[in-house]
ModelCIF file with pLDDT and N, C-alpha, C, O atoms, coordinates in Angstrom:
data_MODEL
#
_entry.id   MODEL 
#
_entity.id                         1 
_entity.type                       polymer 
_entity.pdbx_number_of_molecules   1 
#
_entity_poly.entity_id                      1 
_entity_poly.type                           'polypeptide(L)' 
_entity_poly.nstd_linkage                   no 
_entity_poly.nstd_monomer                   no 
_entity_poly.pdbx_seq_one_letter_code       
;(UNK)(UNK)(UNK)(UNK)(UNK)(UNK)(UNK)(UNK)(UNK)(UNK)(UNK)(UNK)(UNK)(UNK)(UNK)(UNK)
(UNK)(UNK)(UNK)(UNK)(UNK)(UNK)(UNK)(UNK)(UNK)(UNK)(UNK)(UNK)(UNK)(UNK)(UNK)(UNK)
(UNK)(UNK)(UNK)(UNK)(UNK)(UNK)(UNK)(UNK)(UNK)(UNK)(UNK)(UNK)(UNK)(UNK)(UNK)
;
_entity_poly.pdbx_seq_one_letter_code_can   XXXXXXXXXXXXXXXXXXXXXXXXXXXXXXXXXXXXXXXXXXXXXXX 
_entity_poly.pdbx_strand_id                 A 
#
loop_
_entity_poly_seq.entity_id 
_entity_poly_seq.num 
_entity_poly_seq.mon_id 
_entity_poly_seq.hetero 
1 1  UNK n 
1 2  UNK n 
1 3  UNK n 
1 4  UNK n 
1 5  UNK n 
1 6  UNK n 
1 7  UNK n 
1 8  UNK n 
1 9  UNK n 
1 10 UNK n 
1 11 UNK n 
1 12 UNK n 
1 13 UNK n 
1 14 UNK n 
1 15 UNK n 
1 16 UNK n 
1 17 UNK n 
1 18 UNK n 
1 19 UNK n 
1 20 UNK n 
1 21 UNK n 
1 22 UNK n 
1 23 UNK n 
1 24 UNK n 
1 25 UNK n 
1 26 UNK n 
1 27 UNK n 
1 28 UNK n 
1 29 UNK n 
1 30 UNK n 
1 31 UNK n 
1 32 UNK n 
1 33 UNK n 
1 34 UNK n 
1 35 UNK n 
1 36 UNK n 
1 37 UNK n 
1 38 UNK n 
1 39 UNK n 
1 40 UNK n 
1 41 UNK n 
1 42 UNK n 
1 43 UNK n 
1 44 UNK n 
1 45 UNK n 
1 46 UNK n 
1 47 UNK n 
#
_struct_asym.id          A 
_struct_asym.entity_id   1 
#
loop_
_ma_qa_metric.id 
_ma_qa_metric.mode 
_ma_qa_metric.name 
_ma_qa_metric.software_group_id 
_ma_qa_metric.type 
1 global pLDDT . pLDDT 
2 local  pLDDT . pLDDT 
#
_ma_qa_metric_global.metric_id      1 
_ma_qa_metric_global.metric_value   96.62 
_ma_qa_metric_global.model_id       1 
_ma_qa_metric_global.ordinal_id     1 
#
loop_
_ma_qa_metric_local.label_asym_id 
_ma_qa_metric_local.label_comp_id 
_ma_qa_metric_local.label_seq_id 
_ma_qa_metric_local.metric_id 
_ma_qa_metric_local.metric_value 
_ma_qa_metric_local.model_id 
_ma_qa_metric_local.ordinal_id 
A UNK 1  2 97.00 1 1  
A UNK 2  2 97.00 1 2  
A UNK 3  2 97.00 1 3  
A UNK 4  2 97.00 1 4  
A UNK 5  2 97.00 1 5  
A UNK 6  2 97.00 1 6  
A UNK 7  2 97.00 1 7  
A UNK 8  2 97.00 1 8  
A UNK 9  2 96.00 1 9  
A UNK 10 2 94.00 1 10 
A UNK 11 2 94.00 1 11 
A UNK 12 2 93.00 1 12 
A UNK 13 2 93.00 1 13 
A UNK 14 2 93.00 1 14 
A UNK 15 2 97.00 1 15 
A UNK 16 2 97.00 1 16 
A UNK 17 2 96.00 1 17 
A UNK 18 2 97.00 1 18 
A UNK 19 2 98.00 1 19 
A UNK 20 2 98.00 1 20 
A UNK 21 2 98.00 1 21 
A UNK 22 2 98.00 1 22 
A UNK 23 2 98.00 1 23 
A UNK 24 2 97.00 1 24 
A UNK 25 2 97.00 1 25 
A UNK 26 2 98.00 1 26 
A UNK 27 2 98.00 1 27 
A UNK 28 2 98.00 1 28 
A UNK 29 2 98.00 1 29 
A UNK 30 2 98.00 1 30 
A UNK 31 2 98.00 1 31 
A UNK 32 2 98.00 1 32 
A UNK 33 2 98.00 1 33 
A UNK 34 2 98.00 1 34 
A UNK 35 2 98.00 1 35 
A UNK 36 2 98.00 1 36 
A UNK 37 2 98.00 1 37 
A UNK 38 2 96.00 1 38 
A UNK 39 2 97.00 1 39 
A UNK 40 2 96.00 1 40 
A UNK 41 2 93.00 1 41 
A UNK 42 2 92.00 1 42 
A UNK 43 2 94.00 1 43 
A UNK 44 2 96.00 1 44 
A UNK 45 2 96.00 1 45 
A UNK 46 2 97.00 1 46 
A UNK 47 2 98.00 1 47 
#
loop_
_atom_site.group_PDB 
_atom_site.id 
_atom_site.type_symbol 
_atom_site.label_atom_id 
_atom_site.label_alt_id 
_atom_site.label_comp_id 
_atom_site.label_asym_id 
_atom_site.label_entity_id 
_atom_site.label_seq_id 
_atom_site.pdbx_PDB_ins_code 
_atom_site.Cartn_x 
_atom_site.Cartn_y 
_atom_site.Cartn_z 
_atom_site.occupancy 
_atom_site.B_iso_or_equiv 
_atom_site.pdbx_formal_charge 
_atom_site.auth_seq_id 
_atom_site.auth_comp_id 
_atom_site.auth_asym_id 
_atom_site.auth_atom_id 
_atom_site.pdbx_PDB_model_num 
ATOM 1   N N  . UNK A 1 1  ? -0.031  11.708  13.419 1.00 97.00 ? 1  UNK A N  1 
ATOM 2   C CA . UNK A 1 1  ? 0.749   11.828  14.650 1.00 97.00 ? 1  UNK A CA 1 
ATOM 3   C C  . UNK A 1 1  ? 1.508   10.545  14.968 1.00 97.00 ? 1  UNK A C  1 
ATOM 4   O O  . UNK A 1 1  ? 2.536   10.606  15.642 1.00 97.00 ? 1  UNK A O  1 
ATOM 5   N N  . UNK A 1 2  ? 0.936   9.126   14.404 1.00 97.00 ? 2  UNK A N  1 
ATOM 6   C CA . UNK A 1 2  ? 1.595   7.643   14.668 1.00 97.00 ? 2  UNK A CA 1 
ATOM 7   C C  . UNK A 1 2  ? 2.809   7.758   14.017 1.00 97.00 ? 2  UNK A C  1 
ATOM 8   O O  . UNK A 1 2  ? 3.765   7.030   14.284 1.00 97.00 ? 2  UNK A O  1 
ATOM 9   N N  . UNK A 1 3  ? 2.832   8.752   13.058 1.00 97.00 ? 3  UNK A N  1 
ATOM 10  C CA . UNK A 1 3  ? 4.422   8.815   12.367 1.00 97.00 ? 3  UNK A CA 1 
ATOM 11  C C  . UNK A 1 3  ? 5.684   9.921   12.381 1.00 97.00 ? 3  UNK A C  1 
ATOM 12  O O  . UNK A 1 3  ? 5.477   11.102  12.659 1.00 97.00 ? 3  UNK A O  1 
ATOM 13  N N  . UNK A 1 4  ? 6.851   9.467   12.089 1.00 97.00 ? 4  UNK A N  1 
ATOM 14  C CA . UNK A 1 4  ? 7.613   10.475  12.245 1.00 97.00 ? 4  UNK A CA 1 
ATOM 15  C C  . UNK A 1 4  ? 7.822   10.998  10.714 1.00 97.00 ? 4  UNK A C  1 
ATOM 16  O O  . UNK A 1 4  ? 7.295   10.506  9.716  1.00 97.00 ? 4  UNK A O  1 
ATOM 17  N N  . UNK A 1 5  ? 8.709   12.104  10.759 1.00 97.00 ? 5  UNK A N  1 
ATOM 18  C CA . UNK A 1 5  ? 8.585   12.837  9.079  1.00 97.00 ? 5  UNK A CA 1 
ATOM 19  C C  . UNK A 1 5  ? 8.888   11.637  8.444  1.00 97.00 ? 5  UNK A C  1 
ATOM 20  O O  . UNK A 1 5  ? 7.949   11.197  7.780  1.00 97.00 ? 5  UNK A O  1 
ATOM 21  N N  . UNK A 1 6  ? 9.767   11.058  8.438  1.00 97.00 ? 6  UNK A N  1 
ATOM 22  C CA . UNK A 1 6  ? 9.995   10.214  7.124  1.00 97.00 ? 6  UNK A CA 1 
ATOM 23  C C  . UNK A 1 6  ? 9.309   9.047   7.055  1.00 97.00 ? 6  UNK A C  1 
ATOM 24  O O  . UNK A 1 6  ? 9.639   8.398   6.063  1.00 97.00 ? 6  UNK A O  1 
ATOM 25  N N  . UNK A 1 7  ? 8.430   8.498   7.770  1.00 97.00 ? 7  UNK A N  1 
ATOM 26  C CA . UNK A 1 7  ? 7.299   8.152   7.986  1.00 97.00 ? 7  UNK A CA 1 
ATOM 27  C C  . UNK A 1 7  ? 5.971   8.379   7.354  1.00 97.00 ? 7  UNK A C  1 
ATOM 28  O O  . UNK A 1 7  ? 5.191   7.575   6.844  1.00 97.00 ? 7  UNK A O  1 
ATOM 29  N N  . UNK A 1 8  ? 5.887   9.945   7.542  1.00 97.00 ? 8  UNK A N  1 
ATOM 30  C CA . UNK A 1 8  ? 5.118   10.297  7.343  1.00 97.00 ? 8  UNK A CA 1 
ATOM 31  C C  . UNK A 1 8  ? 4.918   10.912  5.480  1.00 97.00 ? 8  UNK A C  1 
ATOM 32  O O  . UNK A 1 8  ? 3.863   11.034  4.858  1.00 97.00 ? 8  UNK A O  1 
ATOM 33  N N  . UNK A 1 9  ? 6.309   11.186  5.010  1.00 96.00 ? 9  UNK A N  1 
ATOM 34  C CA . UNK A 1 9  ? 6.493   11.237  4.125  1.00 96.00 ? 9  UNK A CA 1 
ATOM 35  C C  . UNK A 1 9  ? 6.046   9.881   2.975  1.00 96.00 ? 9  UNK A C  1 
ATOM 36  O O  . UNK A 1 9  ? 5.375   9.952   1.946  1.00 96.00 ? 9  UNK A O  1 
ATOM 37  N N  . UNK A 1 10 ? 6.746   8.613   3.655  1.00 94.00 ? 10 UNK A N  1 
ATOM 38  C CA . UNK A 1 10 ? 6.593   7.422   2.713  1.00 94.00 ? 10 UNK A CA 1 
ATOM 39  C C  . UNK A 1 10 ? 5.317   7.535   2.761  1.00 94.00 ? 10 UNK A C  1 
ATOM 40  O O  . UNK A 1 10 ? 5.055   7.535   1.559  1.00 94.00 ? 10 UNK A O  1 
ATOM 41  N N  . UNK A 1 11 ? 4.202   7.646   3.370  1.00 94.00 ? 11 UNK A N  1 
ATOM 42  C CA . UNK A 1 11 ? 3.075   7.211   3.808  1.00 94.00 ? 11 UNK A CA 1 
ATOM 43  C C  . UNK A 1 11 ? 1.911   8.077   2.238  1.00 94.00 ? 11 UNK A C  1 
ATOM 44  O O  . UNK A 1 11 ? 1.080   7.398   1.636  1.00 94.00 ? 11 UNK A O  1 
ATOM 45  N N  . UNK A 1 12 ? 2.133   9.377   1.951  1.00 93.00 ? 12 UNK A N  1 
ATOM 46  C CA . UNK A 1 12 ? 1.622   9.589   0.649  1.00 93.00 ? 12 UNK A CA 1 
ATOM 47  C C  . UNK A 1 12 ? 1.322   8.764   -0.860 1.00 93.00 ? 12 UNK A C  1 
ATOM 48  O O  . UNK A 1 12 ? 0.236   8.321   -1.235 1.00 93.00 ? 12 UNK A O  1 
ATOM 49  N N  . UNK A 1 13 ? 2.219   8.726   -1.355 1.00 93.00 ? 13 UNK A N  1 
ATOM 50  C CA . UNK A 1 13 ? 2.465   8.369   -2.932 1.00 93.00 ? 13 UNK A CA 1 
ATOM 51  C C  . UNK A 1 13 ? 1.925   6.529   -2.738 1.00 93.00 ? 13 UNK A C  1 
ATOM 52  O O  . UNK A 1 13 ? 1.024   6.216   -3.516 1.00 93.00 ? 13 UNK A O  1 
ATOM 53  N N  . UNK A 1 14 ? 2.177   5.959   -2.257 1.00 93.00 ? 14 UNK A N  1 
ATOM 54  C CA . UNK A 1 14 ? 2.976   4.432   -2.218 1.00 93.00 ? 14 UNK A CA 1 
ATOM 55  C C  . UNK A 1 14 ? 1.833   4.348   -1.610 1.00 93.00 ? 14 UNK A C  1 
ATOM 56  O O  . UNK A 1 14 ? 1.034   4.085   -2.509 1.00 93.00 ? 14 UNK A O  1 
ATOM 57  N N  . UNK A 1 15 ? 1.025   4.443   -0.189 1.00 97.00 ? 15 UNK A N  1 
ATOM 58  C CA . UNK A 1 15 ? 0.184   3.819   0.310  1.00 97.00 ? 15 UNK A CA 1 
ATOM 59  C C  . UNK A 1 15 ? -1.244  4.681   -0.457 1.00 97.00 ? 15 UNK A C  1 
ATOM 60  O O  . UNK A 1 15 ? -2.190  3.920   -0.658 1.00 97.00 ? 15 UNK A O  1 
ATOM 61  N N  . UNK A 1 16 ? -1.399  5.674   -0.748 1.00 97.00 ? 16 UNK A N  1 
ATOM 62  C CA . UNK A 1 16 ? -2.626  6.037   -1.262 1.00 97.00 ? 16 UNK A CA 1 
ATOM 63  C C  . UNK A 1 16 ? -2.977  5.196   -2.777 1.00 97.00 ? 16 UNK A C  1 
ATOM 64  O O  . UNK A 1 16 ? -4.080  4.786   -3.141 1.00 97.00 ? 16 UNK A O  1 
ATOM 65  N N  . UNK A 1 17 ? -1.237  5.062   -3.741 1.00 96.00 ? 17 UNK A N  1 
ATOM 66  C CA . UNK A 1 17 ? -1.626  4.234   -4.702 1.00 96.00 ? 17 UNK A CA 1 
ATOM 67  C C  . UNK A 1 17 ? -2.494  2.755   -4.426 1.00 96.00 ? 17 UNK A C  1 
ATOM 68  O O  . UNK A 1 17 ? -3.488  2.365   -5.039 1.00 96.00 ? 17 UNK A O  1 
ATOM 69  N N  . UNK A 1 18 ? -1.747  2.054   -3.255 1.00 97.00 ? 18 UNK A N  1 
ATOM 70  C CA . UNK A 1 18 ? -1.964  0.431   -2.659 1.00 97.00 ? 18 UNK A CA 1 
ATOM 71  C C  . UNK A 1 18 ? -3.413  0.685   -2.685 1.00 97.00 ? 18 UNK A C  1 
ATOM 72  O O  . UNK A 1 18 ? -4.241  0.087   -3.372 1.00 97.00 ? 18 UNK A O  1 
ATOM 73  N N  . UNK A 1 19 ? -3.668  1.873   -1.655 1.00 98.00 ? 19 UNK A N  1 
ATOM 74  C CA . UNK A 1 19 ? -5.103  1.305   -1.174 1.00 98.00 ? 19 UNK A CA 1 
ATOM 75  C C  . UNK A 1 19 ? -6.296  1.595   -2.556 1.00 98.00 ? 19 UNK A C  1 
ATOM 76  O O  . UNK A 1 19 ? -7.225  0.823   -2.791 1.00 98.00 ? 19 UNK A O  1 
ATOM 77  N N  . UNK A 1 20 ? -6.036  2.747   -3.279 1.00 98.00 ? 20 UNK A N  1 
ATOM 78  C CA . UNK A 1 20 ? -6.992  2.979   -4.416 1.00 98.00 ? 20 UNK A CA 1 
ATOM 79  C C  . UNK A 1 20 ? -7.009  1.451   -5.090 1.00 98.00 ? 20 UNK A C  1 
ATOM 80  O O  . UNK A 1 20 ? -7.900  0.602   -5.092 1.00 98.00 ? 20 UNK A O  1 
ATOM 81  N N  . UNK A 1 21 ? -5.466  1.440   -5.747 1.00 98.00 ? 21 UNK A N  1 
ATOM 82  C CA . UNK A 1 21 ? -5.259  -0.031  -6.360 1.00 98.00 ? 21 UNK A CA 1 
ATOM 83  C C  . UNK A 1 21 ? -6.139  -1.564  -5.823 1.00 98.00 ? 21 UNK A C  1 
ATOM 84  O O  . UNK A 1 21 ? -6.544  -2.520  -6.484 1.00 98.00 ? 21 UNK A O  1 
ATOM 85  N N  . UNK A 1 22 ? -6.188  -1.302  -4.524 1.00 98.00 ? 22 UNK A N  1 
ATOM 86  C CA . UNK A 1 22 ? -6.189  -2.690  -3.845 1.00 98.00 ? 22 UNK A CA 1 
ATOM 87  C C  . UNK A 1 22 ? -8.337  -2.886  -3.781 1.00 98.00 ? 22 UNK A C  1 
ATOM 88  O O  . UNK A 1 22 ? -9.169  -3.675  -4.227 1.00 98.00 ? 22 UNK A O  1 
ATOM 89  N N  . UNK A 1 23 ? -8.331  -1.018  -2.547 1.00 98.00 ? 23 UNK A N  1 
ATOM 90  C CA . UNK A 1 23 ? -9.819  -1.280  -2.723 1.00 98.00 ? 23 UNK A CA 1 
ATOM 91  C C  . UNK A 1 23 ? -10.857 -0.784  -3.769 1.00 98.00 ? 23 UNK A C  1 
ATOM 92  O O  . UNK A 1 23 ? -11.868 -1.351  -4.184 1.00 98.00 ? 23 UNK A O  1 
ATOM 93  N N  . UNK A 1 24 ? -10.274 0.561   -4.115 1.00 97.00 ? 24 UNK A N  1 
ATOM 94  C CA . UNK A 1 24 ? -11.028 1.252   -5.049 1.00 97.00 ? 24 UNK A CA 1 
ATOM 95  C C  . UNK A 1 24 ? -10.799 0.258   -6.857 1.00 97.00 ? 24 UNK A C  1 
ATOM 96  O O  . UNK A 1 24 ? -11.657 0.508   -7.703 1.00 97.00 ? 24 UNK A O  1 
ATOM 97  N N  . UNK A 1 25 ? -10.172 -0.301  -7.067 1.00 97.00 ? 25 UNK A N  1 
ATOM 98  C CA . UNK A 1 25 ? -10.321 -0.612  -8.215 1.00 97.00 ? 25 UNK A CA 1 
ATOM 99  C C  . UNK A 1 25 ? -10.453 -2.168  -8.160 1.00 97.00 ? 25 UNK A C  1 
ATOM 100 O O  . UNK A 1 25 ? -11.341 -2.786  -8.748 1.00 97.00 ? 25 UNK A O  1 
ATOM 101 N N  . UNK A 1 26 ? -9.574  -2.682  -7.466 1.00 98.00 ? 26 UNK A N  1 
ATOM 102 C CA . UNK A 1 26 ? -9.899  -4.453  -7.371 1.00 98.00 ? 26 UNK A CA 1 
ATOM 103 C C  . UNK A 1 26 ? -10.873 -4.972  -6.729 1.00 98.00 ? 26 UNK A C  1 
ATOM 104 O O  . UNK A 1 26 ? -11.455 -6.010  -7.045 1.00 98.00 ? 26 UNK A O  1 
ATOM 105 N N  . UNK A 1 27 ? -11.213 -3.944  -5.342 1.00 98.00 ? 27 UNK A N  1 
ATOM 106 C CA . UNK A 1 27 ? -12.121 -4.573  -4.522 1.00 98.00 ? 27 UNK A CA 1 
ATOM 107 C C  . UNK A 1 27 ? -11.476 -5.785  -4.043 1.00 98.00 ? 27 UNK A C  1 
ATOM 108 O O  . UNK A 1 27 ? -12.034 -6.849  -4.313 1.00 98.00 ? 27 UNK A O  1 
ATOM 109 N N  . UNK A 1 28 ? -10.027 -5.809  -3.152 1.00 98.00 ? 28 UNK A N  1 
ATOM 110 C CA . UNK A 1 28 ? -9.709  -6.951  -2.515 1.00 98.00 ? 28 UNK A CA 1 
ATOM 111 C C  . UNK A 1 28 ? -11.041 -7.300  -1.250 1.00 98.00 ? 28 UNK A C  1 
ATOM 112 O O  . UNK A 1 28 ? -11.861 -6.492  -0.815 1.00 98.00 ? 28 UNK A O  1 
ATOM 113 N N  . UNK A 1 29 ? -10.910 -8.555  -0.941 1.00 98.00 ? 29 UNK A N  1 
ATOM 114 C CA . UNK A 1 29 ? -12.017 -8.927  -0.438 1.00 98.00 ? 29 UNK A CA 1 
ATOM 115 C C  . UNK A 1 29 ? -11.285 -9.798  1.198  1.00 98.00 ? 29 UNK A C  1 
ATOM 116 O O  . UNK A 1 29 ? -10.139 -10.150 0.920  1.00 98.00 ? 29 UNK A O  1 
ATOM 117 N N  . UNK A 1 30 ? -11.540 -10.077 2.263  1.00 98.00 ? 30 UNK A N  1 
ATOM 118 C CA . UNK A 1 30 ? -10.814 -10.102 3.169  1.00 98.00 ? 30 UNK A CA 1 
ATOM 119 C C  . UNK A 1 30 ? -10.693 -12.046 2.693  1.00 98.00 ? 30 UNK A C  1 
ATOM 120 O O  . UNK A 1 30 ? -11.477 -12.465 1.841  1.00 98.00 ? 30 UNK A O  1 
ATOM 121 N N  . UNK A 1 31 ? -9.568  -13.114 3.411  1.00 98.00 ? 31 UNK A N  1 
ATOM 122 C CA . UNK A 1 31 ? -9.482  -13.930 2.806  1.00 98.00 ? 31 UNK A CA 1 
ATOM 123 C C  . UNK A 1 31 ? -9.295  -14.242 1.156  1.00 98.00 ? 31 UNK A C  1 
ATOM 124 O O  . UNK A 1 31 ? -9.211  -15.415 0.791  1.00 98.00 ? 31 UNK A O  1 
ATOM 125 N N  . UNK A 1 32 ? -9.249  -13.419 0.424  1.00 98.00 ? 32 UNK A N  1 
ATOM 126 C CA . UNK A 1 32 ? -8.525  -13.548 -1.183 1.00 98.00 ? 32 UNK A CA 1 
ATOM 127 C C  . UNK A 1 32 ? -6.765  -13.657 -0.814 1.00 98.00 ? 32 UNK A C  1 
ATOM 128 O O  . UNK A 1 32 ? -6.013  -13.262 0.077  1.00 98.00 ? 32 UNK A O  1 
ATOM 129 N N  . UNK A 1 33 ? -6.670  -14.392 -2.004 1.00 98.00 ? 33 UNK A N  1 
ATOM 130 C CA . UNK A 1 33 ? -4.942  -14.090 -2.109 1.00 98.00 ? 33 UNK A CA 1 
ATOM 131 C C  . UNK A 1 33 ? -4.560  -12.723 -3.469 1.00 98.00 ? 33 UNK A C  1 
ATOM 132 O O  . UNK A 1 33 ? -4.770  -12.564 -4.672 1.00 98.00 ? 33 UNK A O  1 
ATOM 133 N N  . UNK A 1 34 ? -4.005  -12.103 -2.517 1.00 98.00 ? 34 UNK A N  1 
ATOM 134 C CA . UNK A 1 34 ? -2.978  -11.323 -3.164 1.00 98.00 ? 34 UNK A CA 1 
ATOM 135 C C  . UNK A 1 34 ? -1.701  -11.764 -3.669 1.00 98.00 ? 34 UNK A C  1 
ATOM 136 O O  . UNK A 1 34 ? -1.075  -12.669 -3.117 1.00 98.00 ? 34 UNK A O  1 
ATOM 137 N N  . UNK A 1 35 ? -1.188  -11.017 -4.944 1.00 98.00 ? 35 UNK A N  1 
ATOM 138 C CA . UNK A 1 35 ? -0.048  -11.582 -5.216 1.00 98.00 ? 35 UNK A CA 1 
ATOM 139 C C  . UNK A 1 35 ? 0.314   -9.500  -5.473 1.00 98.00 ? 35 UNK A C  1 
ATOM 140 O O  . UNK A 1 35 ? -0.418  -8.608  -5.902 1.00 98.00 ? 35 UNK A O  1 
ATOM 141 N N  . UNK A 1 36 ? 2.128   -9.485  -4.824 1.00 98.00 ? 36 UNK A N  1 
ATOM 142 C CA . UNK A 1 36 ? 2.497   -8.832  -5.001 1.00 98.00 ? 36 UNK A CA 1 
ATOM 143 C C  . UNK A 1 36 ? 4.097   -8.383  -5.274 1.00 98.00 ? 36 UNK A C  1 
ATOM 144 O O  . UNK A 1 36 ? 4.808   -8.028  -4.333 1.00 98.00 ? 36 UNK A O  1 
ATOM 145 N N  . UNK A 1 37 ? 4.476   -8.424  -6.342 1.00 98.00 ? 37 UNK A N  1 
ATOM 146 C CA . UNK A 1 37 ? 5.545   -7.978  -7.166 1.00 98.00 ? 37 UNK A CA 1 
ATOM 147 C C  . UNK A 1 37 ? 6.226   -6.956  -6.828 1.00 98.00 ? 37 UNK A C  1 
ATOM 148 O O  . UNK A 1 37 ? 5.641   -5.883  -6.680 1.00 98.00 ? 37 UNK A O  1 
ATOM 149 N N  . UNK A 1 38 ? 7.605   -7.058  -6.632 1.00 96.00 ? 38 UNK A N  1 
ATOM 150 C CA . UNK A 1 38 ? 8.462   -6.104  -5.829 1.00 96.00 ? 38 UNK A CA 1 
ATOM 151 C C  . UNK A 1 38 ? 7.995   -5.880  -4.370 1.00 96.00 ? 38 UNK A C  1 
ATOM 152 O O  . UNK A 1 38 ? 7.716   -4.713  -4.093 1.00 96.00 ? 38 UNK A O  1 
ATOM 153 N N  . UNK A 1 39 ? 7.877   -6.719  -3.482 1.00 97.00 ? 39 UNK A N  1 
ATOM 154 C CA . UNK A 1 39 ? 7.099   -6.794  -2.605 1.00 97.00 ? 39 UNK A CA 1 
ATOM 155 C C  . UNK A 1 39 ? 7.742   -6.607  -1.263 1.00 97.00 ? 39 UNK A C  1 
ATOM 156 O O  . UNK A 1 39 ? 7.228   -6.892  -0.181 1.00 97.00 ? 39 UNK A O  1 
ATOM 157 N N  . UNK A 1 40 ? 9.242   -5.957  -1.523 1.00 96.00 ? 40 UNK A N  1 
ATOM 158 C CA . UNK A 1 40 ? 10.286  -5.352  -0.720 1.00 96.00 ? 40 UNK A CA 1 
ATOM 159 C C  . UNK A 1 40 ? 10.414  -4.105  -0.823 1.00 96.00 ? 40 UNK A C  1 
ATOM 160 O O  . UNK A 1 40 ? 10.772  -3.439  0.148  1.00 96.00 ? 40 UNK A O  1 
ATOM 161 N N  . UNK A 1 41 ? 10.094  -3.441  -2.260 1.00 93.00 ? 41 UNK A N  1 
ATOM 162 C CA . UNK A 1 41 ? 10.260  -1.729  -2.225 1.00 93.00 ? 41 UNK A CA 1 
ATOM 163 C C  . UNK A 1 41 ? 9.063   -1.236  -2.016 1.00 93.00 ? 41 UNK A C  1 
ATOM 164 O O  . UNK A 1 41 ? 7.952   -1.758  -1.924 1.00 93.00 ? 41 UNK A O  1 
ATOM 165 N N  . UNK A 1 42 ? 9.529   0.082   -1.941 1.00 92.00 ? 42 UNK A N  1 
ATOM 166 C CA . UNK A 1 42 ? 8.738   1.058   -1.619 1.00 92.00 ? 42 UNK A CA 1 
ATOM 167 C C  . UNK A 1 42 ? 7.406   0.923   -1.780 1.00 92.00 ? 42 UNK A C  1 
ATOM 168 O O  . UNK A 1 42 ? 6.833   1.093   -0.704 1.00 92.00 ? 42 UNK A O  1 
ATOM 169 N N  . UNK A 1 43 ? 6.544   0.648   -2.832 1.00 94.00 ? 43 UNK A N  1 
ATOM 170 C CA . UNK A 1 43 ? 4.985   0.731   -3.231 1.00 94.00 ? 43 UNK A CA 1 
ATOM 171 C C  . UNK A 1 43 ? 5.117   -0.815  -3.319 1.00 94.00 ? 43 UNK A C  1 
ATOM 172 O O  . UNK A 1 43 ? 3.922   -1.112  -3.350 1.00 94.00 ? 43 UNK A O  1 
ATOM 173 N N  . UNK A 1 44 ? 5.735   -1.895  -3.374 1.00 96.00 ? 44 UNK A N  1 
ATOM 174 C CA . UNK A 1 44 ? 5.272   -2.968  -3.497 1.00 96.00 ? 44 UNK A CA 1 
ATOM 175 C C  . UNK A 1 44 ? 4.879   -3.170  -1.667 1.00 96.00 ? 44 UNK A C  1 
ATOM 176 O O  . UNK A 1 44 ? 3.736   -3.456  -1.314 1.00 96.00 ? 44 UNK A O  1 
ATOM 177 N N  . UNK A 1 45 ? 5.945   -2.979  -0.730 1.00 96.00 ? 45 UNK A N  1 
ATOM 178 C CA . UNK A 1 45 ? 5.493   -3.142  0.627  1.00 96.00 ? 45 UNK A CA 1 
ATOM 179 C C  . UNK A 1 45 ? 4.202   -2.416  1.269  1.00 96.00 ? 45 UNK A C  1 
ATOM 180 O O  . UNK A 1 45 ? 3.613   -2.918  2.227  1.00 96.00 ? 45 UNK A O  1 
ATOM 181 N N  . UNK A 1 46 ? 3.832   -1.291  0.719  1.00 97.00 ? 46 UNK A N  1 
ATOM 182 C CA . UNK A 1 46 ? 3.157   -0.372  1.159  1.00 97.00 ? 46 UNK A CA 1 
ATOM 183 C C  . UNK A 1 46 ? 1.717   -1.468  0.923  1.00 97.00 ? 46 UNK A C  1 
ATOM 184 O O  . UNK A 1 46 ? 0.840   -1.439  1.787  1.00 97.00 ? 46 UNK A O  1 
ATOM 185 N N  . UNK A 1 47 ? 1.533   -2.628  -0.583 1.00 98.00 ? 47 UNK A N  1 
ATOM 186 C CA . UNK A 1 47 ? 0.883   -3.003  -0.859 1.00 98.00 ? 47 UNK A CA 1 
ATOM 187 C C  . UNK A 1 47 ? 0.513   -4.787  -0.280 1.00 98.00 ? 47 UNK A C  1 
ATOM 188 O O  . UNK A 1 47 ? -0.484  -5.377  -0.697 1.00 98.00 ? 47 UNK A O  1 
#
């Protein structure tokens, strides 16, 4: 409901990859540095 369609649209593909990527497989940890590549488009921002 926080989003509008196209909002809500970006919000699939790009942020479900980030977060699997980020928690389910790296286990980012709060205070680590991230480094992130293409970090203006679509799945790089999401990340």
């Amino acid at each position: 409901d926080a989003l509008d369609d196209a909002e809500a649209a970006a919000l699939h593909i790009g942020y479900q990859t980030g977060w699997f990527g980020l928690h389910r497989r790296a286990h980012l940890q709060e205070g680590e540095t991230l480094l992130v590549h293409a970090a203006a488009g679509g799945v790089g921002s999401a990340a």
